[in-house]
Protein backbone atom coordinates (compact mmCIF):
# COMPACT_ATOMS: atom_id res chain seq x y z
CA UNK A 1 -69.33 40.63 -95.64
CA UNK A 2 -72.80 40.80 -94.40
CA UNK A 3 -74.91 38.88 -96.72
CA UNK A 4 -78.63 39.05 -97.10
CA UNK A 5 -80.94 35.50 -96.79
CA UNK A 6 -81.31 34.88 -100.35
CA UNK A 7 -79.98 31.61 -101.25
CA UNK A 8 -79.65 32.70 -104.97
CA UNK A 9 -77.37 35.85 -103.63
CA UNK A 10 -75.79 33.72 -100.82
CA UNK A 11 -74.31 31.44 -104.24
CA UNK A 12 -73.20 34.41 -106.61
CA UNK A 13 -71.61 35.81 -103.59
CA UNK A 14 -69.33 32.40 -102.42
CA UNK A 15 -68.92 32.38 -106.30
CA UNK A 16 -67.43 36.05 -106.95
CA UNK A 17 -65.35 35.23 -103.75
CA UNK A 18 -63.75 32.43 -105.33
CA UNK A 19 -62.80 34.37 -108.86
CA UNK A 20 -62.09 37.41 -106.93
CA UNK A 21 -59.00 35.35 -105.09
CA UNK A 22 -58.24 33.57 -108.42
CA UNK A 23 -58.50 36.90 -110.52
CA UNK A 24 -56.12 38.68 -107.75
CA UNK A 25 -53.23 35.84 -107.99
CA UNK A 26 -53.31 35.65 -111.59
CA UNK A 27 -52.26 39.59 -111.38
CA UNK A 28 -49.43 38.60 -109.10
CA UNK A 29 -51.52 39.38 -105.43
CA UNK A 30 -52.27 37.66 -102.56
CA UNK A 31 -55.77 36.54 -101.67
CA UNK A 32 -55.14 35.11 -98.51
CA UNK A 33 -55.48 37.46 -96.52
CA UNK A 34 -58.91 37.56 -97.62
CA UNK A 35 -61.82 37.57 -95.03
CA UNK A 36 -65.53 36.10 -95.77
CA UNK A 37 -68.37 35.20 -93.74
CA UNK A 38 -71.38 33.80 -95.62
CA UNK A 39 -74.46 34.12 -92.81
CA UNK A 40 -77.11 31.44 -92.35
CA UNK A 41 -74.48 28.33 -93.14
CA UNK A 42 -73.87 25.92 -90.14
CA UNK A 43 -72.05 22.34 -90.53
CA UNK A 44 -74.46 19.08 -90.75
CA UNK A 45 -73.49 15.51 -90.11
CA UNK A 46 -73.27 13.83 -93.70
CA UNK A 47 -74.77 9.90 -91.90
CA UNK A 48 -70.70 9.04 -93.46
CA UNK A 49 -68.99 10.22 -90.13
CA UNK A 50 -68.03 13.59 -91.94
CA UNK A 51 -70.15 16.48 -92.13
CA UNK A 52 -71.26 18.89 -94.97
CA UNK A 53 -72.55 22.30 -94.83
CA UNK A 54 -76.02 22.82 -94.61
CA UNK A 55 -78.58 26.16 -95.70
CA UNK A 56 -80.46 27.12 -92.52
CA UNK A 57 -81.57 30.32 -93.57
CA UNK A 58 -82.87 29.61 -96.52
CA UNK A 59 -85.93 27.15 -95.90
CA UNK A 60 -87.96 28.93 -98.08
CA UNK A 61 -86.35 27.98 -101.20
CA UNK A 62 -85.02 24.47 -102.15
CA UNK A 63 -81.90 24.28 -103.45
CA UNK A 64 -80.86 22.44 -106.87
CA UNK A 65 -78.53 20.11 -107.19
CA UNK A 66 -76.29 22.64 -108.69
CA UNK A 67 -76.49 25.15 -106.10
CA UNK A 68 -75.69 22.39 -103.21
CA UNK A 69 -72.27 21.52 -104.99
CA UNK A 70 -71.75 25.29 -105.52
CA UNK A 71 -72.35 25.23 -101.56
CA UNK A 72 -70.61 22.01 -100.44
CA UNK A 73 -67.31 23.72 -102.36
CA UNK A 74 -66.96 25.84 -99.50
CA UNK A 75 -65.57 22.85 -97.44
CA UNK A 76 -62.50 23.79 -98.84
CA UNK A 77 -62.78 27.36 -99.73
CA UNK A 78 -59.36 28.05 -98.66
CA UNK A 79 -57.80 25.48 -100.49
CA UNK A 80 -56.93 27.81 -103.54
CA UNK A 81 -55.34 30.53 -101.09
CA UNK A 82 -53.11 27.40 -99.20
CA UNK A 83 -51.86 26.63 -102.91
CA UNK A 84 -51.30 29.91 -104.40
CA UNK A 85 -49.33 31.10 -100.37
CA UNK A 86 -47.53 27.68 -101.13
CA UNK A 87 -46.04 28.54 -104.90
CA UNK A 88 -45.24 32.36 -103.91
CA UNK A 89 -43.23 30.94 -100.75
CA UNK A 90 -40.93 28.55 -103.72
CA UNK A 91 -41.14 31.63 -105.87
CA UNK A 92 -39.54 33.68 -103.35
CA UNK A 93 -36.82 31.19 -102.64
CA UNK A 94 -38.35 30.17 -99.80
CA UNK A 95 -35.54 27.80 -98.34
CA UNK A 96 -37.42 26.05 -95.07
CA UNK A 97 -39.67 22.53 -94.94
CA UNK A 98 -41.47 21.64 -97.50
CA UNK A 99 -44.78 20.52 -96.38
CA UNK A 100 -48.16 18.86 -97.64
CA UNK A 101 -51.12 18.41 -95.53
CA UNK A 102 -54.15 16.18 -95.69
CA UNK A 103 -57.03 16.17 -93.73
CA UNK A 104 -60.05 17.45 -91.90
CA UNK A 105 -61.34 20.80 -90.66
CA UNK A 106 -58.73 21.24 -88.10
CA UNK A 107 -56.36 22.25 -91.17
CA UNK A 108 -59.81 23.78 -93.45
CA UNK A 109 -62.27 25.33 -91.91
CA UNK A 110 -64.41 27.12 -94.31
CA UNK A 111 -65.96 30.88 -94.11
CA UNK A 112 -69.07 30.17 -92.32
CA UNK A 113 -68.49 31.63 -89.10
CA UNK A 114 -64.98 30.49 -87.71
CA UNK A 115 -61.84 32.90 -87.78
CA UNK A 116 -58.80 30.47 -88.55
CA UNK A 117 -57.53 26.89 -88.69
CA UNK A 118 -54.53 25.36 -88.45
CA UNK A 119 -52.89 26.01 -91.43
CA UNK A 120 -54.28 29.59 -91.52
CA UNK A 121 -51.83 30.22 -88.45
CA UNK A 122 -48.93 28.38 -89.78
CA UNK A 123 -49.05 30.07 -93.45
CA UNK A 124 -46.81 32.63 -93.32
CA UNK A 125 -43.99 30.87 -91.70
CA UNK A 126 -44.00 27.50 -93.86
CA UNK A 127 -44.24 26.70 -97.42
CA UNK A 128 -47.51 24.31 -96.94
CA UNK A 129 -49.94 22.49 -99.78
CA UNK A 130 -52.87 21.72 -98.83
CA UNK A 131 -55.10 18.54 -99.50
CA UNK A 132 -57.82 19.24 -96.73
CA UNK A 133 -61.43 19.23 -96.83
CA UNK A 134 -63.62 20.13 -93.87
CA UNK A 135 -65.87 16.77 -92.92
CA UNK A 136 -63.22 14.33 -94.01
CA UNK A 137 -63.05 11.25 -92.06
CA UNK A 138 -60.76 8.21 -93.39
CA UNK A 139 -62.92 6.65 -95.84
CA UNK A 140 -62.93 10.17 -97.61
CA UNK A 141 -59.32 10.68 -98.12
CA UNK A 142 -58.85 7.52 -99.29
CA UNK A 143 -61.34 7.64 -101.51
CA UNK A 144 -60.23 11.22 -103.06
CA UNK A 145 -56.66 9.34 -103.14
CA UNK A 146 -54.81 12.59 -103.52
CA UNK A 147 -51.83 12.56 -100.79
CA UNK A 148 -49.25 9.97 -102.81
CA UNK A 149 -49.66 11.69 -106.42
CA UNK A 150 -48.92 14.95 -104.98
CA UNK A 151 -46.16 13.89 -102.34
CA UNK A 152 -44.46 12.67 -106.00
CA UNK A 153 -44.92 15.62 -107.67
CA UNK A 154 -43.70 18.42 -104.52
CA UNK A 155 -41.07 15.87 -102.89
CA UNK A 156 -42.25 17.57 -99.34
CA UNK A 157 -39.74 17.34 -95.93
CA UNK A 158 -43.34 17.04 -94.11
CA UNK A 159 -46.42 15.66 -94.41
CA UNK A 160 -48.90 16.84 -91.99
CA UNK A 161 -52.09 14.51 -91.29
CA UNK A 162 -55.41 15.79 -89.55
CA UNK A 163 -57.32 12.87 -89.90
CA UNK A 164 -59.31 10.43 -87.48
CA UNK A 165 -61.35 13.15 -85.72
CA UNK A 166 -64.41 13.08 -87.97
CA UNK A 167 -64.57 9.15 -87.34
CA UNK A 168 -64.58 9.28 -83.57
CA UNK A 169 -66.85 11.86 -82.90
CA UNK A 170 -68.85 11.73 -86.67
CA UNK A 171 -70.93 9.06 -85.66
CA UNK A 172 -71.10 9.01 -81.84
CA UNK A 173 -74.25 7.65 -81.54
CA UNK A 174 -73.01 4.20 -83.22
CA UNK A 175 -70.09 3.40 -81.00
CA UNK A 176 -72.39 4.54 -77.39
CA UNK A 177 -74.72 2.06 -75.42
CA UNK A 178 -78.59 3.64 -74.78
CA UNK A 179 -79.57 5.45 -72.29
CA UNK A 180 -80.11 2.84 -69.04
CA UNK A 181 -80.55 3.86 -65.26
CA UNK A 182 -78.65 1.20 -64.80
CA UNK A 183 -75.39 1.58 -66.71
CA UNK A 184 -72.88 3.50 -64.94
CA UNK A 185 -72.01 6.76 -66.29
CA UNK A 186 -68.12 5.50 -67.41
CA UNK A 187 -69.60 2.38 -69.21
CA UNK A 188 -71.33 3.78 -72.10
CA UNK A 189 -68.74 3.34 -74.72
CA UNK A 190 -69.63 -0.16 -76.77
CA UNK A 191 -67.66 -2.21 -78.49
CA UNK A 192 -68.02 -1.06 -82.01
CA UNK A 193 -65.93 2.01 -81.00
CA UNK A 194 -62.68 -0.67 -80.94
CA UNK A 195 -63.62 -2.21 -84.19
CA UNK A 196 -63.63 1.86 -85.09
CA UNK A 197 -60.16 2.44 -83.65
CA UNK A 198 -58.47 -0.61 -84.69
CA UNK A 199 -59.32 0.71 -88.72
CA UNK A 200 -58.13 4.49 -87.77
CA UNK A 201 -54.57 2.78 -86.65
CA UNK A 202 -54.59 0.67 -89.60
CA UNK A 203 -54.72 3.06 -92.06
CA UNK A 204 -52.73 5.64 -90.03
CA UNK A 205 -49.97 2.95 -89.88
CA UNK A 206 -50.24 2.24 -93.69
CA UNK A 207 -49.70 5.87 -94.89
CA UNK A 208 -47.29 6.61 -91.93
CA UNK A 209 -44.92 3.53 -92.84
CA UNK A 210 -45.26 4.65 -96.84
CA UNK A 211 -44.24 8.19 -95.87
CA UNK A 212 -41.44 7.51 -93.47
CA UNK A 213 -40.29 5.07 -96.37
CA UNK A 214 -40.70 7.79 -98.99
CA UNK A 215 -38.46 10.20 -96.72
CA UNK A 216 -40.79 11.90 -95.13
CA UNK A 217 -41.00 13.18 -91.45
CA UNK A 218 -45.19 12.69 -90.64
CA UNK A 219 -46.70 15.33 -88.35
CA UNK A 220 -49.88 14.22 -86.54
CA UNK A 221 -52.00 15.37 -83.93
CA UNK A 222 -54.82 14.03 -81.48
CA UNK A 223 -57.92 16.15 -80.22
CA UNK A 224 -58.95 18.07 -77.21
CA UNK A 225 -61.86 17.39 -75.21
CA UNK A 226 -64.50 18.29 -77.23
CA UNK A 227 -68.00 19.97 -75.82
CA UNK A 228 -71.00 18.13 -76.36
CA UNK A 229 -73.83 21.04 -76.48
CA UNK A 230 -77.71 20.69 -76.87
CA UNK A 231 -79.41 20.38 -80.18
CA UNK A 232 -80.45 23.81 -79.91
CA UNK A 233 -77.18 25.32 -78.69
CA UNK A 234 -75.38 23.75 -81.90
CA UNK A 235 -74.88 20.53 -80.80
CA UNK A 236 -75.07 19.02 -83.66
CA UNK A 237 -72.08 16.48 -83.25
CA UNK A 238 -72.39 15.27 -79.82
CA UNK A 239 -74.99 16.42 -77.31
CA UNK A 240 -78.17 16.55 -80.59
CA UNK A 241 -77.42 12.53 -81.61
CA UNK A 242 -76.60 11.43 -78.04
CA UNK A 243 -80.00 12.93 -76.87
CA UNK A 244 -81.26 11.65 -80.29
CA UNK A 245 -80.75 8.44 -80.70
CA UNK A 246 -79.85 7.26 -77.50
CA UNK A 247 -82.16 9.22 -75.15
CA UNK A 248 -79.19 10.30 -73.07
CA UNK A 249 -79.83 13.69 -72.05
CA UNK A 250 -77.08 13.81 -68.88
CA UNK A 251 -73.96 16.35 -69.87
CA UNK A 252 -72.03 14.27 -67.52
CA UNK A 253 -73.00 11.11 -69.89
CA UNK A 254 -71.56 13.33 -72.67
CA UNK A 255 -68.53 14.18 -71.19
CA UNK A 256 -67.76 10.64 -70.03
CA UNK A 257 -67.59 9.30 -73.52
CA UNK A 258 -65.98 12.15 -75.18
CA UNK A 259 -63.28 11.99 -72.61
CA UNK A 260 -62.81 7.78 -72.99
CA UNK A 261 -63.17 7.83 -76.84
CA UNK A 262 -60.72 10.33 -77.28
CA UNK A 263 -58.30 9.44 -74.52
CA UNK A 264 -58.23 5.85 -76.24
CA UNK A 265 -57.38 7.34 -80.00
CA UNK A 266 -54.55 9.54 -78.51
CA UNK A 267 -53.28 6.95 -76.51
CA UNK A 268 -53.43 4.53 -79.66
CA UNK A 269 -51.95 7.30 -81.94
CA UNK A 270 -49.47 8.03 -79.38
CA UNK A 271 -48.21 4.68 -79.05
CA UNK A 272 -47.95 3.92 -83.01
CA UNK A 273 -45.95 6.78 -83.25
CA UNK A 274 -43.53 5.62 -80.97
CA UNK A 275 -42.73 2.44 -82.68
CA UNK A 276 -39.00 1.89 -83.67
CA UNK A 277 -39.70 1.16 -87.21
CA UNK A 278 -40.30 4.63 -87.52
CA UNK A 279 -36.85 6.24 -86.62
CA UNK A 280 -38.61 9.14 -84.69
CA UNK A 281 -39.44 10.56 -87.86
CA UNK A 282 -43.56 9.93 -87.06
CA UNK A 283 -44.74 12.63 -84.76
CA UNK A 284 -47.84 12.47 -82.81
CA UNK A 285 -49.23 15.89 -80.90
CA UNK A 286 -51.24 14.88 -78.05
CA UNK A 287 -53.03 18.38 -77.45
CA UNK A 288 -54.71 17.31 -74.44
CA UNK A 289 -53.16 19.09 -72.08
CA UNK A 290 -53.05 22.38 -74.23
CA UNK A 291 -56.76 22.96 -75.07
CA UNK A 292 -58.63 23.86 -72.21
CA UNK A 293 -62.81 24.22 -71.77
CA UNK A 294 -65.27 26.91 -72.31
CA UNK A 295 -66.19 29.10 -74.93
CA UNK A 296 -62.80 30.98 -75.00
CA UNK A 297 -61.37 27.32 -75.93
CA UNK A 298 -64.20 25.75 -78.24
CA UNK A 299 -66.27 27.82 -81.25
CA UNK A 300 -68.91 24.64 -81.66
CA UNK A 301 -68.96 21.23 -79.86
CA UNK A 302 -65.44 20.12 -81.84
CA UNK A 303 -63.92 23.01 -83.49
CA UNK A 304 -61.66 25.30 -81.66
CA UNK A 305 -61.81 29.62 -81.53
CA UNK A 306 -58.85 31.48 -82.94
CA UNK A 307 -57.08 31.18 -79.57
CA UNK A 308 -57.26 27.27 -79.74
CA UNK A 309 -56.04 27.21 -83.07
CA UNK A 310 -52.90 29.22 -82.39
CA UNK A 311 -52.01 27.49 -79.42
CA UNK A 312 -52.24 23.95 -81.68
CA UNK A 313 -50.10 25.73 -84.52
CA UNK A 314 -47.66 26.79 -81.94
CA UNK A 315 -47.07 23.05 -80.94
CA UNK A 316 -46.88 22.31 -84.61
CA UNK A 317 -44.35 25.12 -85.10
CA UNK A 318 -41.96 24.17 -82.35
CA UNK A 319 -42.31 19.82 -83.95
CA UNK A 320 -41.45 21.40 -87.55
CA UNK A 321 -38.68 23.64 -86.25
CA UNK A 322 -36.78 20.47 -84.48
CA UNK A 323 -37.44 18.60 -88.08
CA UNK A 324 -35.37 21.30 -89.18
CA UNK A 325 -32.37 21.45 -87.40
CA UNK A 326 -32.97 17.44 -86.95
CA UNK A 327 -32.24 17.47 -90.65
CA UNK A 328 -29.83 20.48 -90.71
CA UNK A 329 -27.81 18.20 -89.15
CA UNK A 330 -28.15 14.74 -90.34
C-alpha cells in the first residue's frame, strides 16, 4: 500500500484498513493475511518507558487530538486479526493449547514498516488471543488490567508474557551514569537500574504465581542484544538518549550497557523461573544465544527482521509442543 504524505489520507486509509478486516470476518473470511504499510510512521519514546507512534511526514499539518488516537490505534492494529484467527481455530475444532498472550511489540508490532512478530509466526499453528500492545512496559498492562478477566472467560493451557523489555531499554538514559573520561566503559550502569529490576521480578512473580495457581503453564522470554544506532540512523531507543542526555557518544559505551542490563534481566527472569514453587510449569526463553547482530538480525535498535522473529517463534513452538505432550500425559 503506498500511501501519499497527507496526514488526512494517511487516517482514512489506517481507518478503511481496519473495517475492511472487520467487514471481511463478518462475511465468514480471513483478514489476516492482510498486508499494510502506512509510510512516514516511525515509533517515539512516550517519557513512560513505552513508546507510541509518531507522524514524521507530516510536519506540515498538526494533528488533532482525534486524529492522534485514530493513529496511536495502530499499536495494536493486529489485535482484531489475532482474535478473529483465535475464534475460527475453536470454530474449526481446533483441539491443541489454548493460549492468551499479553504484552509488548515482540508479540504486536504494528504496520509501519516491520514484516511480522511473534505471534504473526505462531498463528497458524496455535489457537492464540491476544492482549498486546506495541510500547507496553509493566505499568501499562497493569493499568489496562486485561490478562485475569480474559484468562476467566477462555480458560487458556498457556499464557504467553512479552513484557519487561520496554522498561529496560524504554528509559535507558535513567538507569546509565554520564558520560566521564574517567568511568570505565563496563561501569556505566547505576543503581536505579536494580531498583528497576527488582519491580520487573516482582510483578513477573505476582502474575506468574496467580497463573501457575490458576492452571496455567506461563511462557516467557528474555531479549537479544539489542543495537544502539545514532539519532539519525533511528536510534531512537538507545544510541539518540544515550548521546542525548548523557553525552555518551562511544558505540562501545552503548554496547556495554545493553549487554549488562539485559544479561542481568535474563539472568533474573531465568532464575525466577526456576523456582520449585512453580512445578516447571513457568518457562523462561533466554534468546540470547539465538539472535545474532547486524541488520539481517535487527529491523531498528530493539525490534527484530522477519528472520529474528521466526527463529524466536520456533523456540516458542518447540516450549508449547513439550506443554503438550507434558499434559498429554499427566
Amino acid at each position: 500500500m503506498d500511501l501519499t504524505t497527507d496526514f488526512e489520507r494517511l487516517i482514512d486509509e489506517i481507518d478503511a484498513a481496519k473495517l475492511a478486516g472487520a467487514r471481511r470476518s463478518r462475511n465468514g473470511g480471513d483478514p489476516s493475511g492482510d498486508t499494510f504499510d502506512f509510510k512516514g510512521l516511525r515509533f517515539a519514546r512516550d517519557g513512560r518507558g513505552g513508546f507510541v507512534i509518531e507522524p514524521t511526514a507530516f510536519t506540515g499539518r498538526r494533528a488533532d487530538d482525534a486524529d492522534i488516537l485514530r493513529l496511536f490505534s495502530l499499536l495494536d492494529f493486529y489485535r482484531r486479526r489475532k482474535r478473529d484467527r483465535y475464534r475460527r481455530h475453536l470454530a474449526q475444532g481446533y483441539s491443541g493449547l489454548k493460549c492468551v498472550a499479553e504484552g509488548d511489540s515482540w508479540f504486536e508490532l504494528p504496520p509501519i514498516g516491520y514484516a511480522t512478530d511473534i505471534l504473526r509466526e505462531l498463528w497458524d499453528d496455535y489457537a492464540i488471543l491476544s492482549l498486546a500492545k506495541a510500547g507496553d512496559a509493566w505499568e501499562s498492562v497493569l493499568r489496562q488490567d486485561e490478562l485475569f478477566t480474559t484468562v476467566a472467560e477462555e480458560n487458556p493451557d498457556v499464557v504467553l508474557l512479552s513484557v519487561g523489555g520496554n522498561n529496560v531499554l524504554g528509559q535507558i538514559e535513567t538507569f546509565v551514569h554520564p558520560w566521564s573520561p574517567d568511568r570505565p566503559t563496563d561501569a556505566y550502569v547505576n543503581e536505579e537500574f536494580q531498583y528497576e529490576l527488582n519491580k520487573i521480578v516482582y510483578y513477573t512473580e505476582r502474575w506468574a504465581t496467580r497463573l501457575v495457581d490458576l492452571g496455567c503453564d506461563v511462557i516467557t522470554h528474555g531479549y537479544g542484544y539489542a543495537e544502539g544506532r545514532p539519532a539519525d540512523e533511528g536510534g531512537f531507543l538507545i544510541g539518540g538518549p544515550l548521546s542525548r542526555e548523557r553525552n555518551i557518544h562511544d558505540r562501545t559505551i552503548w554496547k556495554s550497557v545493553v549487554r549488562q542490563m539485559l544479561d542481568r534481566f535474563n539472568e533474573r527472569i531465568a532464575a525466577l523461573a526456576a523456582q520449585p514453587k512453580f512445578g516447571g510449569r513457568f518457562h523462561f526463553l533466554d534468546l540470547r544465544r539465538d539472535i545474532g547482530t547486524g541488520p539481517d538480525w535487527w529491523q531498528d535498535e530493539v525490534h527484530l527482521t522477519r528472520k529474528g522473529y521466526e527463529v524466536v517463534a520456533a523456540k516458542f513452538r518447540t516450549r508449547l509442543e513439550a506443554i503438550a505432550a507434558a499434559r498429554a500425559g499427566a
